[in-house]
Protein backbone atom coordinates (compact mmCIF):
# COMPACT_ATOMS: atom_id res chain seq x y z
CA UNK A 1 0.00 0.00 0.00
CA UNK A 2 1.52 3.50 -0.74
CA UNK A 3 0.73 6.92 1.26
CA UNK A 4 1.80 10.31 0.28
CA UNK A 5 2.38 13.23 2.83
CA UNK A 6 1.43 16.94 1.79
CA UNK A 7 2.34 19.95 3.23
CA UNK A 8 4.39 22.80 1.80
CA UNK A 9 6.45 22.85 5.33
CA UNK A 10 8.94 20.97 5.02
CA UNK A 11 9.85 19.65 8.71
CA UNK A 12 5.84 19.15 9.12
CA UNK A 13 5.98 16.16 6.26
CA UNK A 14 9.39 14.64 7.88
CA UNK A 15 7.64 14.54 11.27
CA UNK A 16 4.30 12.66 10.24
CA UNK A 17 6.87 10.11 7.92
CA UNK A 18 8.44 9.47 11.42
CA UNK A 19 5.40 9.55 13.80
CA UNK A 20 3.94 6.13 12.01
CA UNK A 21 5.39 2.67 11.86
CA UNK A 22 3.87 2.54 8.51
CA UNK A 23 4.30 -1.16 7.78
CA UNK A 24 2.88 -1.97 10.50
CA UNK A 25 -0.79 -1.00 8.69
CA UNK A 26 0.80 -2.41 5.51
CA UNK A 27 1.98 0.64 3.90
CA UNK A 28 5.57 0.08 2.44
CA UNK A 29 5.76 2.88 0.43
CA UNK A 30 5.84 6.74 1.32
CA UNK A 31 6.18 9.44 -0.99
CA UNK A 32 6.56 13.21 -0.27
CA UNK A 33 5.29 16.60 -1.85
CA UNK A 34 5.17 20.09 -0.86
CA UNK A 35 2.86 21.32 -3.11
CA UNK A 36 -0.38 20.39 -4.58
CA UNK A 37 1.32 20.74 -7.88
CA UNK A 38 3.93 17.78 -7.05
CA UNK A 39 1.28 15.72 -5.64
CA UNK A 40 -1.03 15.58 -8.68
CA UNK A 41 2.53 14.47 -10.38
CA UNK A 42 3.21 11.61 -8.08
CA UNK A 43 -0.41 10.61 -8.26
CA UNK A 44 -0.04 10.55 -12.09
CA UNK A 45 3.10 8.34 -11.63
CA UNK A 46 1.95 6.26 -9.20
CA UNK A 47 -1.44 4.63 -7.95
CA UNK A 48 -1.86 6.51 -4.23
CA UNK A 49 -4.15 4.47 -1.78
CA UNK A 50 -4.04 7.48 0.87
CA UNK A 51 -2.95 10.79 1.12
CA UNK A 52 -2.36 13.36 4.49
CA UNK A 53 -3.00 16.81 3.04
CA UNK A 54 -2.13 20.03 4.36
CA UNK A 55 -5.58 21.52 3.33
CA UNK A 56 -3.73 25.47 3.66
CA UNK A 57 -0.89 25.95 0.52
CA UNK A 58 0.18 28.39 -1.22
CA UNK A 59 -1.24 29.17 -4.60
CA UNK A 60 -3.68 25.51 -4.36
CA UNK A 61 -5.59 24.36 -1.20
CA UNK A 62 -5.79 21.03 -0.14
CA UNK A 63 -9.77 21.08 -1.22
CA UNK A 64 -8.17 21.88 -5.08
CA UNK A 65 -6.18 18.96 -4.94
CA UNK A 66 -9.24 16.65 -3.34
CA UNK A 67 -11.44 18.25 -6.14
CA UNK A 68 -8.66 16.96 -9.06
CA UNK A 69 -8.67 13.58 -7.54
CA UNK A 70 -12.41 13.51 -7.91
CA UNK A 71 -12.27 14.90 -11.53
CA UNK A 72 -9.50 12.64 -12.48
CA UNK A 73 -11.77 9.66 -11.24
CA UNK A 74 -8.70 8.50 -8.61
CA UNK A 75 -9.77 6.88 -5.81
CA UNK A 76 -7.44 7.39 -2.82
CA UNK A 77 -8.32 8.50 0.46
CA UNK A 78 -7.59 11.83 1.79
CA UNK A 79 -7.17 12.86 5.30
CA UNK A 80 -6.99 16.97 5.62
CA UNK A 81 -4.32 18.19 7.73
CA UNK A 82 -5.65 21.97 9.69
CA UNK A 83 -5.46 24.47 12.29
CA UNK A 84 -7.82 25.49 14.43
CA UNK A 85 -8.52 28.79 12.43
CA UNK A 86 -9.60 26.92 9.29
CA UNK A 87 -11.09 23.89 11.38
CA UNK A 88 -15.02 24.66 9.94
CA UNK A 89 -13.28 25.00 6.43
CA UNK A 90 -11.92 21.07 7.14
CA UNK A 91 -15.67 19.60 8.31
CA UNK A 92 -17.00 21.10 5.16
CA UNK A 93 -14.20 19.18 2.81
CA UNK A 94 -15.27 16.03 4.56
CA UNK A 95 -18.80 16.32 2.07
CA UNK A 96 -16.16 16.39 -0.58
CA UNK A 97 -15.11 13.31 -0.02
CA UNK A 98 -12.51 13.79 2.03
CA UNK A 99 -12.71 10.96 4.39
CA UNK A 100 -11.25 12.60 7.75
CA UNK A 101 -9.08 15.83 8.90
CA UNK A 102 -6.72 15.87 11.78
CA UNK A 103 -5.64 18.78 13.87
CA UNK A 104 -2.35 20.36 14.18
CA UNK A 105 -0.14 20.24 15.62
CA UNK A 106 -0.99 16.80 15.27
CA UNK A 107 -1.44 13.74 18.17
CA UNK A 108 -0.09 10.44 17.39
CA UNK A 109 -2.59 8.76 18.60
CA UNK A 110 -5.08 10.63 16.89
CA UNK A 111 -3.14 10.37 13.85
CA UNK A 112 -2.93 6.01 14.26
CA UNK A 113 -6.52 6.12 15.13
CA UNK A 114 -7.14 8.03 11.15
CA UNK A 115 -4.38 5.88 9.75
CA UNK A 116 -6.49 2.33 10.77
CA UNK A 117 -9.69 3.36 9.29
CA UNK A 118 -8.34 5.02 6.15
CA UNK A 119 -6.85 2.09 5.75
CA UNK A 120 -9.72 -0.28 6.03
CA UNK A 121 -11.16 2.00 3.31
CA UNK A 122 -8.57 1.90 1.07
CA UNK A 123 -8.54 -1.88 1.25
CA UNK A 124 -12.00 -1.60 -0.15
CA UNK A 125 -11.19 0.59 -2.78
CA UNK A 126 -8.20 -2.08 -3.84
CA UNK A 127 -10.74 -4.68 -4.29
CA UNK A 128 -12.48 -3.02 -5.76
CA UNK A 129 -10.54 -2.09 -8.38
CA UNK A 130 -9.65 -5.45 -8.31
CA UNK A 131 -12.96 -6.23 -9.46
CA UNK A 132 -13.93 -3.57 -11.90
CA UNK A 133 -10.72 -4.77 -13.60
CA UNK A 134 -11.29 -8.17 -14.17
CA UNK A 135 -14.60 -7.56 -15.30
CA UNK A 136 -13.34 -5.26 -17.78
CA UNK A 137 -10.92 -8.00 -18.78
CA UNK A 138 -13.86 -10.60 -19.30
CA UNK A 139 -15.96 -7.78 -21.63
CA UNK A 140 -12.58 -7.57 -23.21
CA UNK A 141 -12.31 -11.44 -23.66
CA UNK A 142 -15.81 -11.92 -24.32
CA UNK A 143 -15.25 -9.46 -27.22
CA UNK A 144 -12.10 -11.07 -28.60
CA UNK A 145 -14.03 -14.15 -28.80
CA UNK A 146 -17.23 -13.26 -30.31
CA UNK A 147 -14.90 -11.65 -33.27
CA UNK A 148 -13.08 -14.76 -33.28
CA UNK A 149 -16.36 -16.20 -33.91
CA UNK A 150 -17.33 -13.86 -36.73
CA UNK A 151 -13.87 -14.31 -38.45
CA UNK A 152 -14.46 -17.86 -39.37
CA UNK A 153 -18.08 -17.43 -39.76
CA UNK A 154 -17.05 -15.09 -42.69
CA UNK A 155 -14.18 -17.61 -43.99
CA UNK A 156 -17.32 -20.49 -43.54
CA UNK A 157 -19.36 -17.94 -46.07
CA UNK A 158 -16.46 -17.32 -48.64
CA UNK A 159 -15.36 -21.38 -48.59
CA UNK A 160 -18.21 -23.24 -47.85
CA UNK A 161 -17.82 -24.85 -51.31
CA UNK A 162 -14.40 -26.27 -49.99
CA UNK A 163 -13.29 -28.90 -47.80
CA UNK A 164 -13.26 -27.46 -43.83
CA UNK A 165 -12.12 -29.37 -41.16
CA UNK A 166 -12.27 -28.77 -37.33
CA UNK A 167 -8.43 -28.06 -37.02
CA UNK A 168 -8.07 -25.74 -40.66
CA UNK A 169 -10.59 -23.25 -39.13
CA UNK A 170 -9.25 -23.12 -35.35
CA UNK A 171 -6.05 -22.60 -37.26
CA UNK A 172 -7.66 -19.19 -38.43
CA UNK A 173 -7.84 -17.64 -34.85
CA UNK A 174 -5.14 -19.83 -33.01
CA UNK A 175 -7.40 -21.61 -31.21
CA UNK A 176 -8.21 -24.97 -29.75
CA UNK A 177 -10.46 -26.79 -31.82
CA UNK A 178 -12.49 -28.07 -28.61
CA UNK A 179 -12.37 -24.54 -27.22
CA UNK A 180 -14.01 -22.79 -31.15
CA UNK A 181 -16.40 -25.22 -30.98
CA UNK A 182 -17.58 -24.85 -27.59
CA UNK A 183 -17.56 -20.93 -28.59
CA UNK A 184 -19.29 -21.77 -31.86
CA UNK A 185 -22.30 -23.36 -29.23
CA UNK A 186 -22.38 -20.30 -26.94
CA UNK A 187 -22.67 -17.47 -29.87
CA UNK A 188 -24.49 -19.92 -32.31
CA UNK A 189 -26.16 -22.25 -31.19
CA UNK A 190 -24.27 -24.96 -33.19
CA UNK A 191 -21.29 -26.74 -32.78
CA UNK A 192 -18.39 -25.65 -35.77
CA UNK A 193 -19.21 -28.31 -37.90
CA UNK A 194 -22.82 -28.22 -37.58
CA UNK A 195 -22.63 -24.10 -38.28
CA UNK A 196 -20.33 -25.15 -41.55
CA UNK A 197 -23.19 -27.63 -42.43
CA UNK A 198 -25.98 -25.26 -41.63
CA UNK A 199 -24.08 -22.90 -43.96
CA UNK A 200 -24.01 -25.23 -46.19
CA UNK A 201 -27.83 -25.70 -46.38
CA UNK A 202 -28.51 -22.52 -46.28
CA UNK A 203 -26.89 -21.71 -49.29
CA UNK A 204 -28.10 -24.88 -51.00
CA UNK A 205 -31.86 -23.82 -50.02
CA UNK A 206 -30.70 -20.40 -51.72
CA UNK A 207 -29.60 -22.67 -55.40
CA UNK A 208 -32.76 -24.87 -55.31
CA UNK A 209 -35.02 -21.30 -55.36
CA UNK A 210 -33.03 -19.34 -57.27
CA UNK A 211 -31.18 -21.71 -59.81
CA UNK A 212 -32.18 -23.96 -62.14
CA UNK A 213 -29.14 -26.01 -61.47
CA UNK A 214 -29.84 -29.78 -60.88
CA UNK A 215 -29.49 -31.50 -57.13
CA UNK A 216 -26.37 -33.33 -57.88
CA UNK A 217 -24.88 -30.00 -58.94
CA UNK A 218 -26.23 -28.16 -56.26
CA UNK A 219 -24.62 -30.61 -54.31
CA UNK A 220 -21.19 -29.38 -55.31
CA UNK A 221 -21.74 -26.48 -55.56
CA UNK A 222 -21.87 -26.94 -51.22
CA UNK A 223 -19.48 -28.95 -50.54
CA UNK A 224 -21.00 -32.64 -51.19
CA UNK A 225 -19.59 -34.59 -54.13
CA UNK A 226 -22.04 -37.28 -52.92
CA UNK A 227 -25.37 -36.35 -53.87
CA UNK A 228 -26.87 -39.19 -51.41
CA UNK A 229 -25.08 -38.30 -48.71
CA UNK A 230 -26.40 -34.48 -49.33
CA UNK A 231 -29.88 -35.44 -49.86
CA UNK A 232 -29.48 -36.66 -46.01
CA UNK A 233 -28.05 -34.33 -44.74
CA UNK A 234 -30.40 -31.26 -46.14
CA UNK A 235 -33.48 -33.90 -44.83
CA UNK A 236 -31.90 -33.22 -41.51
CA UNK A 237 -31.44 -29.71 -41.67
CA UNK A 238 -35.01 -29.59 -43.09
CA UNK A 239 -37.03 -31.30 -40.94
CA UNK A 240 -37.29 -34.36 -43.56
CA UNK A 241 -37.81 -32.27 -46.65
CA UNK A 242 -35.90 -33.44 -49.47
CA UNK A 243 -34.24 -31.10 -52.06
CA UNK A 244 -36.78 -32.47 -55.04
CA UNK A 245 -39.45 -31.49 -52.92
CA UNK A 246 -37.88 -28.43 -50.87
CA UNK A 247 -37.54 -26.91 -55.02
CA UNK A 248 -41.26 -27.92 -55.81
CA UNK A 249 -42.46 -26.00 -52.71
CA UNK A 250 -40.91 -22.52 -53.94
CA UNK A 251 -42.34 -23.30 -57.35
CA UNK A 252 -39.51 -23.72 -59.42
């Protein structure tokens, strides 16, 4: 886990860095600034799970900082470092999302006591970017396979007439052949070689409505150099039509 300190004084940073045995609530790495300026550039470096800000600087507060983190969609928790004299302006930042403010000069105790629950929060902000990631990396999967999918659906269209075995088309997208046909299922509906056959048909039902071409011919013209063997096959795709009677149904 990784803190940063903020305050444009100097000895104030080096004193909280040695008032907190920081690995003992798993923080092994601290980074400094001294100016809101420097902190948005080590939170742009680096992903910050919590930050102790002074919330008075020169030329930015610590509420302009807290409002960048917001706008720049980073998560880390913020604990507001004040005086007494600006102690209403630190309650106010808490509805900013700051999650707690500590007085100066600042107790130990006190300070421990912020520490443990800004940590507990930040451990829920970790999983849960844990979480948000992954499922980005399963829409991202899910994608990659669904146009892995596509890509041999399309080579299925432009070569149906050809030869196509299990292992030439997984070839196309690197992939198991067990694994595209189980993907074949989920987007389909069919496993690959029943999509090729259905392809097949399809395009066959297409010839025997549109073409005057004869059934042993349309039967190459598919993929099937045995007319017999297509005949059964376009029964089973058809619910026991044949193509003789499939071609008398459309009227040709």
């Amino acid at each position: 886990m990784r803190v940063l300190l903020v305050d444009d004084e100097k000895l104030a940073v080096e004193a909280m860095e040695c008032m907190i045995p920081w690995t003992q609530f798993g923080i092994h790495e601290i980074y400094k600034a001294y100016s809101v300026k420097q902190a948005q550039q080590i939170c742009e470096e680096r992903e910050i799970d919590i930050t102790f800000c002074d919330i008075e600087m020169p030329r930015a507060s610590g509420l302009d900082f807290v409002q960048w983190l917001r706008t720049t969609e980073r998560d880390t928790v913020v604990i507001f470092l004040t005086s007494h004299a600006v102690f209403s302006y630190a309650q106010q930042a808490v509805h900013f999302g700051v999650q707690d403010y500590l007085l100066k000069p600042i107790d130990r105790e006190e300070m421990r006591k912020v520490l443990g629950k800004a940590v507990r929060m930040a451990e829920k902000n970790r999983k849960r970017r844990k979480t948000e990631k992954r499922i980005k990396e399963l829409h991202g999967e899910s994608d990659r396979m669904e146009e892995n999918v596509r890509i041999v659906q399309n080579y299925v269209a432009e070569h149906f007439q050809e030869p196509l075995t299990r292992e030439q088309l997984a070839s196309l997208v690197y992939l198991n052949e067990d694994y595209l046909s189980r993907l074949f299922k989920k987007y389909t509906g069919l496993t690959l070689m029943d999509y090729v056959t259905w392809e097949r048909m399809e395009r066959a039902k297409q010839m025997l409505a549109q073409s005057s071409l004869s059934i042993s011919e349309i039967a190459l013209e598919v993929g099937y150099s045995n007319t017999a063997y297509f005949t059964k096959m376009f029964k089973k795709h058809t619910g026991g039509i044949t193509p003789r009677q499939y071609r008398k149904e459309q009227g040709i």
